[in-house]
C-alpha atoms as a PDB file:
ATOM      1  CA  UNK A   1     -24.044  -1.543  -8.348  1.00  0.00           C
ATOM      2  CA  UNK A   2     -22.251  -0.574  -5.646  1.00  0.00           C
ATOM      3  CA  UNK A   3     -22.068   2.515  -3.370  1.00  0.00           C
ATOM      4  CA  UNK A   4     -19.903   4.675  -5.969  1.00  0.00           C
ATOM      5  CA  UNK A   5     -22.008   4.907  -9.398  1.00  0.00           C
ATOM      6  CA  UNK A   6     -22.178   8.769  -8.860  1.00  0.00           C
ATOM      7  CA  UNK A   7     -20.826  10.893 -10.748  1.00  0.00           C
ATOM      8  CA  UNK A   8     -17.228  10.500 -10.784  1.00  0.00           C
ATOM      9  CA  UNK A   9     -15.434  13.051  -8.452  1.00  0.00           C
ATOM     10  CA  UNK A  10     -12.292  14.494  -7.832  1.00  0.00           C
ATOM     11  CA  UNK A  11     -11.041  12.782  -4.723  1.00  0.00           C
ATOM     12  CA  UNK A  12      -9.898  15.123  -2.172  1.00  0.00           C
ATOM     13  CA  UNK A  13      -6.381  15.382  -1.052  1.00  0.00           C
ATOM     14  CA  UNK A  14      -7.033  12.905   2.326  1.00  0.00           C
ATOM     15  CA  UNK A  15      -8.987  10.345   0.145  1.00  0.00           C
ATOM     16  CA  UNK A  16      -5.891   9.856  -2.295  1.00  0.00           C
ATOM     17  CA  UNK A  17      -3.652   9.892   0.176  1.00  0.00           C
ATOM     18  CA  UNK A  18      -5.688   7.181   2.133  1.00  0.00           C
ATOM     19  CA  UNK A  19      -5.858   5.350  -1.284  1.00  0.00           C
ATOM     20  CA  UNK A  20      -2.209   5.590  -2.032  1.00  0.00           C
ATOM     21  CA  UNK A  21      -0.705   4.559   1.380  1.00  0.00           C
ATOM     22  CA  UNK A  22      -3.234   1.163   1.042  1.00  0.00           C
ATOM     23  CA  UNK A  23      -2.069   0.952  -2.339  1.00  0.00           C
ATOM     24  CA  UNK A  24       1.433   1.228  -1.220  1.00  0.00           C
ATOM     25  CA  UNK A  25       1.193  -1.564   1.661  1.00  0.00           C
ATOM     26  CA  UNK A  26      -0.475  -3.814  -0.503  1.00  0.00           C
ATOM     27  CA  UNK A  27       2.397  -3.416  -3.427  1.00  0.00           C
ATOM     28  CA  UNK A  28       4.942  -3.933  -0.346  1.00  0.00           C
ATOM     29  CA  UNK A  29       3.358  -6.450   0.791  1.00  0.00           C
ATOM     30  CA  UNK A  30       3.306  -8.260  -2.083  1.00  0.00           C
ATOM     31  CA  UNK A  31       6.883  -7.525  -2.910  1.00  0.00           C
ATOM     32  CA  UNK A  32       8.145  -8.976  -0.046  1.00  0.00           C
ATOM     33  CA  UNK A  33       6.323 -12.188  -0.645  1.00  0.00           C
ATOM     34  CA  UNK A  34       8.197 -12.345  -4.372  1.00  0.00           C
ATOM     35  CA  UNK A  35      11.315 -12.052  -2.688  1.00  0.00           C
ATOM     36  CA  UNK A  36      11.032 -14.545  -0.235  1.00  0.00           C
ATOM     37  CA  UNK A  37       9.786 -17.183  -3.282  1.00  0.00           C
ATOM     38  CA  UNK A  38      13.137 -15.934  -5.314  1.00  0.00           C
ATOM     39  CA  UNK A  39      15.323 -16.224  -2.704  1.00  0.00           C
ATOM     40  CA  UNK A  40      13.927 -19.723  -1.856  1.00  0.00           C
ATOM     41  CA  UNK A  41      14.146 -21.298  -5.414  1.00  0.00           C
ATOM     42  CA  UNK A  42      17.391 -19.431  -5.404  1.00  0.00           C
ATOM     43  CA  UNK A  43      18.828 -21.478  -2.353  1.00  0.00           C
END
């Protein structure tokens, strides 16, 4: 397995913040590339 098949913890405040933020680039991220496919089969 890999290096997390501890115990699950509670993530500290920095780690889900850290977590969030990638989560939140990779959501934009992907966002962006949706709109750029609707506004090209919209043209």
């Amino acid at each position: 397995m890999g290096g997390h098949c501890g115990p699950r913890r509670a993530m500290s405040l920095e780690e889900e913040i850290e977590m969030l933020g990638k989560m939140k680039e990779h959501l934009e991220a992907n966002l962006a590339n949706v709109t750029e496919r609707l506004e090209k089969l919209k043209a």
